[in-house]
N, C-alpha and C. Protein backbone atom coordinates (compact mmCIF):
# COMPACT_ATOMS: atom_id res chain seq x y z
N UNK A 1 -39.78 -9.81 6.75
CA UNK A 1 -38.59 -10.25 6.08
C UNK A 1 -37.67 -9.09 5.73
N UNK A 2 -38.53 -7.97 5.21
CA UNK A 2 -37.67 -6.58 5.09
C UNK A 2 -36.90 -6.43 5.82
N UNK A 3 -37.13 -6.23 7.32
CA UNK A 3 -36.52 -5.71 8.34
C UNK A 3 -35.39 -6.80 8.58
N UNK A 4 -35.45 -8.29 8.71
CA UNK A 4 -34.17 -8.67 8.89
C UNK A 4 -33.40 -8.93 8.33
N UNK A 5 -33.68 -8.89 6.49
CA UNK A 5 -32.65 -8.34 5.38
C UNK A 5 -31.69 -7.62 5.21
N UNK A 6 -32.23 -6.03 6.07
CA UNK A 6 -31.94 -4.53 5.92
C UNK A 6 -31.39 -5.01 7.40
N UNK A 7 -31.36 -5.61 8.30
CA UNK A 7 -30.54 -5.43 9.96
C UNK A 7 -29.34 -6.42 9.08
N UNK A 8 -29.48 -7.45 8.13
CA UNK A 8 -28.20 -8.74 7.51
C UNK A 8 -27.44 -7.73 7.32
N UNK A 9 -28.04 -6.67 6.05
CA UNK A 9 -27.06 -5.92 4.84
C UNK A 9 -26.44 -4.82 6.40
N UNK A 10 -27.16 -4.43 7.10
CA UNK A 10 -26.36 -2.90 7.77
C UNK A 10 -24.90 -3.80 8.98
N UNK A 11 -25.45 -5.00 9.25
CA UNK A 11 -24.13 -5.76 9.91
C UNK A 11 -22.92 -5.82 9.29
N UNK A 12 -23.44 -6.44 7.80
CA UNK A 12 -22.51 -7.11 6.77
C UNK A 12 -21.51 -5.36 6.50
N UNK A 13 -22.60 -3.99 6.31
CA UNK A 13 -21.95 -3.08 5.84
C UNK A 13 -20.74 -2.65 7.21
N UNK A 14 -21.18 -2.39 8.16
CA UNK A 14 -20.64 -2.43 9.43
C UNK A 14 -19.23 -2.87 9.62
N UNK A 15 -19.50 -4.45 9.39
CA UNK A 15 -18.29 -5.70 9.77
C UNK A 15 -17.34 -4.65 8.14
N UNK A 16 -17.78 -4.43 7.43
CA UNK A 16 -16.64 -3.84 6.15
C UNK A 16 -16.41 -2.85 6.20
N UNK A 17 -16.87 -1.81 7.10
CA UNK A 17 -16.47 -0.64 7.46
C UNK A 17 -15.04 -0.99 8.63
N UNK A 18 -15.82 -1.77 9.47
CA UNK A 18 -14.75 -1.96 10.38
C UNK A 18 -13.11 -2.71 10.22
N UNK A 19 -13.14 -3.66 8.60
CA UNK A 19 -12.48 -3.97 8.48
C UNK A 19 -11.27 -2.77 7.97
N UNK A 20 -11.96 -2.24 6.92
CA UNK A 20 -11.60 -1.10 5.97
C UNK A 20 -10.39 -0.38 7.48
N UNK A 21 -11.32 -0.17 8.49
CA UNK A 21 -10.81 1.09 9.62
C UNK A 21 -9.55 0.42 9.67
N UNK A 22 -9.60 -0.78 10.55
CA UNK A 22 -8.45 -1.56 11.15
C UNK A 22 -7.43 -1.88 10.03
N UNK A 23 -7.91 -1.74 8.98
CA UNK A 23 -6.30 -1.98 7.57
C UNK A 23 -6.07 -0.48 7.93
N UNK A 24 -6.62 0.61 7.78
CA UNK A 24 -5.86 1.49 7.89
C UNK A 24 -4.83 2.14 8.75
N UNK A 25 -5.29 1.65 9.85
CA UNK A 25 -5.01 1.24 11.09
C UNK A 25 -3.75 1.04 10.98
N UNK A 26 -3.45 -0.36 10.37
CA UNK A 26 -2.50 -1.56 10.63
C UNK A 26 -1.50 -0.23 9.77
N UNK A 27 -1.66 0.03 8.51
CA UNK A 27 -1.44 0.82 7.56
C UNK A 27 -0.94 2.09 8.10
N UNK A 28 -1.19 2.96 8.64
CA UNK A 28 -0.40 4.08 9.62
C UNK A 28 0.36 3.50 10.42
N UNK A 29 0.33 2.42 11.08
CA UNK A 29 1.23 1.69 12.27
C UNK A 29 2.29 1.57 11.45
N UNK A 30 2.43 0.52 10.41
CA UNK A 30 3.87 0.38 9.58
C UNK A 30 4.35 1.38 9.18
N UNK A 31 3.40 2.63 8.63
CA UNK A 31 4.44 3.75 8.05
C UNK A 31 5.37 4.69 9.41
N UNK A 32 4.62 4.88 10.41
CA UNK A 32 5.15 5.56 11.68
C UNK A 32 6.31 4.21 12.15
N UNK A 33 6.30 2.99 11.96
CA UNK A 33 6.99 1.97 12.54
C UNK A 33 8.42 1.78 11.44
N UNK A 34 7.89 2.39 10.32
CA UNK A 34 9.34 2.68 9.07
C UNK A 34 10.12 3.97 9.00
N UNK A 35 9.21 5.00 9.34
CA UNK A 35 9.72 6.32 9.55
C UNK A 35 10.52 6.33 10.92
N UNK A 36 10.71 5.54 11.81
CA UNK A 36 11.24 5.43 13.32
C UNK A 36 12.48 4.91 12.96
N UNK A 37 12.17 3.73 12.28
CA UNK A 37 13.48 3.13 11.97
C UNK A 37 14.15 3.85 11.24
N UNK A 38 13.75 4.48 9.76
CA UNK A 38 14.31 4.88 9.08
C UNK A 38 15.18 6.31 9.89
N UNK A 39 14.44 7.06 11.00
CA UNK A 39 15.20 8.06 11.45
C UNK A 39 16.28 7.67 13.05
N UNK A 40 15.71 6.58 13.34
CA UNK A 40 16.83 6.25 14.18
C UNK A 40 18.31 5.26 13.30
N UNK A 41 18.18 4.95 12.43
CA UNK A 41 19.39 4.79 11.66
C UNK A 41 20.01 5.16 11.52
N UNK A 42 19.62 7.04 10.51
CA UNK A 42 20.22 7.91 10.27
C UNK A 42 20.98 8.98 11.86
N UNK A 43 20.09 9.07 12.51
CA UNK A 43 20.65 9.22 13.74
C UNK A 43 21.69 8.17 14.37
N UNK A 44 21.99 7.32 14.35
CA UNK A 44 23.41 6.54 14.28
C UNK A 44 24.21 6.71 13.49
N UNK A 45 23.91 6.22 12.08
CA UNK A 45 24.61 6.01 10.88
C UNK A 45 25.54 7.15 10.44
N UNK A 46 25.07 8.59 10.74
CA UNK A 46 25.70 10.40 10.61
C UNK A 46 26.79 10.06 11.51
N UNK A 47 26.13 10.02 13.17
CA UNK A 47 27.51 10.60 13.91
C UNK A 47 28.52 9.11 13.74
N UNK A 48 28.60 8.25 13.50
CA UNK A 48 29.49 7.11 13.46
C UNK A 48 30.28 7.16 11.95
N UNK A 49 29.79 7.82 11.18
CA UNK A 49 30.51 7.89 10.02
C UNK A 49 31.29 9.00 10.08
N UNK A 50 31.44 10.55 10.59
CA UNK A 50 31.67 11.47 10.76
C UNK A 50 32.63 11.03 11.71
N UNK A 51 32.28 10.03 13.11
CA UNK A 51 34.03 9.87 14.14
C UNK A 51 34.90 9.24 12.91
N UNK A 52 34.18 8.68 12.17
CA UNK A 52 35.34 7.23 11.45
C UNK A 52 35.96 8.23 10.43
N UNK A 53 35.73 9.32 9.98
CA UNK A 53 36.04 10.26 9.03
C UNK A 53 36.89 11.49 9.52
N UNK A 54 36.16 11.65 10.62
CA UNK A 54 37.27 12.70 11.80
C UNK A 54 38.72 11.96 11.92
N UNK A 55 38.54 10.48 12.58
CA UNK A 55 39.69 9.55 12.83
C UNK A 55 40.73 10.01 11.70
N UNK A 56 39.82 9.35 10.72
CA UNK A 56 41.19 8.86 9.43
C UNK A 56 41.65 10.90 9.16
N UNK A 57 41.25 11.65 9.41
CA UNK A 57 41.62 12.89 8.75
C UNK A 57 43.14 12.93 9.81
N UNK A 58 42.22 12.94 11.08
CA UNK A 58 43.28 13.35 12.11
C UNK A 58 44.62 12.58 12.10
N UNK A 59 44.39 11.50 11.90
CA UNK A 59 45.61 10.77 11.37
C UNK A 59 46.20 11.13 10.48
N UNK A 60 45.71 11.34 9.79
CA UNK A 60 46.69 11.37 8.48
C UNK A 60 47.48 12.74 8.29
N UNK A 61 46.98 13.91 9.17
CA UNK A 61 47.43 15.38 9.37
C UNK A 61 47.68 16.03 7.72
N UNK A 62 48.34 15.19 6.79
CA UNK A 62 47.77 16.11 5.29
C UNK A 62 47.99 15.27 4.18
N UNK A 63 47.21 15.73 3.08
CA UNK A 63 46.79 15.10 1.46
C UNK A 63 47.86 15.03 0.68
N UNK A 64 48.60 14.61 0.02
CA UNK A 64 49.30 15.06 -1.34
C UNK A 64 48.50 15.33 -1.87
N UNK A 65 48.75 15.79 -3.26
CA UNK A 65 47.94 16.10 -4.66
C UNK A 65 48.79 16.32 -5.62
N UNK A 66 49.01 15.78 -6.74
CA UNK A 66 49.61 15.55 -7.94
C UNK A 66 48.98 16.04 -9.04
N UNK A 67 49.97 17.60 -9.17
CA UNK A 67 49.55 17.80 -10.86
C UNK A 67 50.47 17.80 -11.42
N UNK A 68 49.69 17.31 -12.86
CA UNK A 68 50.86 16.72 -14.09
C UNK A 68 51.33 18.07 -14.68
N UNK A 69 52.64 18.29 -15.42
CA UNK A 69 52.82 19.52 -15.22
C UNK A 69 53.43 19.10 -17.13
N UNK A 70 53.24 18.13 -17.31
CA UNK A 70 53.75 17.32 -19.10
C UNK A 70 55.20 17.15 -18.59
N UNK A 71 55.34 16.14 -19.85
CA UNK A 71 56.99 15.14 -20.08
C UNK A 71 56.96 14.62 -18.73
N UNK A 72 56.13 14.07 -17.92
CA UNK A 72 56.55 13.16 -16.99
C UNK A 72 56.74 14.04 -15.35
N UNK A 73 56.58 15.35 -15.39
CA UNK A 73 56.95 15.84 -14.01
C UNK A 73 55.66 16.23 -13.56
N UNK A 74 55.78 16.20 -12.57
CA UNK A 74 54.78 16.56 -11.52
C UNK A 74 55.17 17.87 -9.99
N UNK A 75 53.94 18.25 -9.92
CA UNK A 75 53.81 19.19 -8.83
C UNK A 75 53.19 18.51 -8.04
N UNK A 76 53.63 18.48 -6.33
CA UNK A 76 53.25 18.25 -5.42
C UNK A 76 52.62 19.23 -4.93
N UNK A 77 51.37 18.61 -4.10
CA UNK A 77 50.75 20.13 -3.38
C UNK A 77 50.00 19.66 -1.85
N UNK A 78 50.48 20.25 -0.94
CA UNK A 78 49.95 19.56 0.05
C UNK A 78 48.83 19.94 0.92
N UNK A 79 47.76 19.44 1.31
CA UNK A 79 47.09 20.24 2.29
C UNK A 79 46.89 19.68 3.29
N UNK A 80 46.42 20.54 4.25
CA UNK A 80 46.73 19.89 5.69
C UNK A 80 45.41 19.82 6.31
N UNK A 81 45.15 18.63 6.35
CA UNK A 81 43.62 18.18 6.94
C UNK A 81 43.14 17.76 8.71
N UNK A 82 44.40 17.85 9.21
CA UNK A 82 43.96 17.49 10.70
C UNK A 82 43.14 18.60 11.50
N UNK A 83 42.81 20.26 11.07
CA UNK A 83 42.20 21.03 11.64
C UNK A 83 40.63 20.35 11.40
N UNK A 84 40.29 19.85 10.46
CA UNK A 84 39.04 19.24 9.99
C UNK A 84 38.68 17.95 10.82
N UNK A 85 40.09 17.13 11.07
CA UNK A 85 39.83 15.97 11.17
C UNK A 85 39.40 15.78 12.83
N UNK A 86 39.92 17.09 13.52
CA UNK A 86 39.18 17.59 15.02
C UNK A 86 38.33 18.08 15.07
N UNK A 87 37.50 18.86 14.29
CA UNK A 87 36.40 18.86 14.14
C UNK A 87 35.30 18.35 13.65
N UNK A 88 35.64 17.43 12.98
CA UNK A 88 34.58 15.94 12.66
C UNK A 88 34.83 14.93 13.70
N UNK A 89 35.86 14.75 14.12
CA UNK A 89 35.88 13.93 15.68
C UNK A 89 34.99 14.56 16.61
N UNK A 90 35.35 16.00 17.18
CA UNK A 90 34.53 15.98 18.09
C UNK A 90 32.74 16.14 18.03
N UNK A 91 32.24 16.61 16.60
CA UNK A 91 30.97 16.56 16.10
C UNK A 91 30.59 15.21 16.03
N UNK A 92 31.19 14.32 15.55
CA UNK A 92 31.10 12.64 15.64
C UNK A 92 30.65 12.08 17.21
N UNK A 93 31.78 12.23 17.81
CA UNK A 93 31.61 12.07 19.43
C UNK A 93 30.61 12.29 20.32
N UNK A 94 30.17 13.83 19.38
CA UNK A 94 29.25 14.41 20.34
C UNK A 94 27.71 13.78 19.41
N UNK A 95 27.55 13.48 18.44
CA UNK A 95 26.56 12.68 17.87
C UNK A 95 26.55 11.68 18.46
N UNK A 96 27.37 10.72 18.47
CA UNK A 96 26.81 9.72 18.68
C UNK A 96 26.57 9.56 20.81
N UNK A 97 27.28 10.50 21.48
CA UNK A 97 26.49 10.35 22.55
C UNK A 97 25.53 11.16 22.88
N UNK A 98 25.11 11.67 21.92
CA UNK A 98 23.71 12.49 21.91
C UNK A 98 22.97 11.47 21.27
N UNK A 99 22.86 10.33 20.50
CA UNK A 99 22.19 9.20 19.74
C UNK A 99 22.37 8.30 21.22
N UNK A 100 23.11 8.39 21.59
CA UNK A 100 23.09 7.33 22.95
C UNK A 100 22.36 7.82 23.91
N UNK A 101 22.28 8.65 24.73
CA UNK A 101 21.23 9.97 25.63
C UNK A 101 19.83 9.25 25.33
N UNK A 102 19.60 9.82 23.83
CA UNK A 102 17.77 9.69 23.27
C UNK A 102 17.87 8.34 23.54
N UNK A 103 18.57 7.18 22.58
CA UNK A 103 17.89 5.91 23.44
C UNK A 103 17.58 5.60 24.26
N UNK A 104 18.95 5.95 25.36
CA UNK A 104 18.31 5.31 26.63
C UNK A 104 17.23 6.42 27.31
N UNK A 105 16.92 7.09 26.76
CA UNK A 105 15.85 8.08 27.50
C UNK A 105 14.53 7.64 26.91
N UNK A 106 14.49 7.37 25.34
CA UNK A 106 13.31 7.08 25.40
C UNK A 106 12.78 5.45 25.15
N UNK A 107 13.83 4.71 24.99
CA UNK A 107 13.59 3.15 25.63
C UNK A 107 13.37 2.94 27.32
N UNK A 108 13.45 3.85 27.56
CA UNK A 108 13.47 2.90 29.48
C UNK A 108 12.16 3.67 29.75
N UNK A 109 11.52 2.38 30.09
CA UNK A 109 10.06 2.31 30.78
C UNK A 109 9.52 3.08 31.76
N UNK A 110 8.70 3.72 31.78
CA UNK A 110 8.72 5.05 32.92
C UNK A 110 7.69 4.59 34.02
């Protein structure tokens, strides 16, 4: 009776070892399956905010700025933002078809 007690308990310990493995398992899969997402987002989300930020600079070529100077007058002051706004365009541009490249390079089935 010993012996097929002690073969019940070492199955039973076994089958709960093995469960234990496979949660952990499952458990590294979601964190590597959140960290993917979470860094292919940001790899979109940078260079597409940076063209949309390049855009509006380049457009707009420069800032006012208003200081109050008392009794109602003001100083105008202008700066000129389109040297920026070409260089966040083309860093934008070049992000996001460098975010386009890695997809299709490492989505297509080899």
């Amino acid at each position: 009776m010993d012996a097929t007690q002690d073969a019940a308990q070492e199955r039973a310990a076994d089958a709960r070892f093995d469960d234990v493995m496979v949660e952990e398992a499952e458990l590294r899969e979601k964190q590597r399956m959140l960290a993917r997402r979470f860094s292919w987002s940001v790899a979109w989300i940078v260079p597409l905010v940076t063209l949309i930020v390049g855009i509006w600079l380049t457009s707009a070529g420069t800032i006012e700025g208003l200081n109050d100077l008392g009794d109602g007058t003001f100083e105008a002051t202008y700066r000129v933002v389109w040297p920026a706004g070409l260089v966040l365009l083309g860093v934008g541009a070049l992000g996001v078809v460098a975010a386009a490249i890695t997809t299709a390079v490492v989505t297509t089935d080899r």
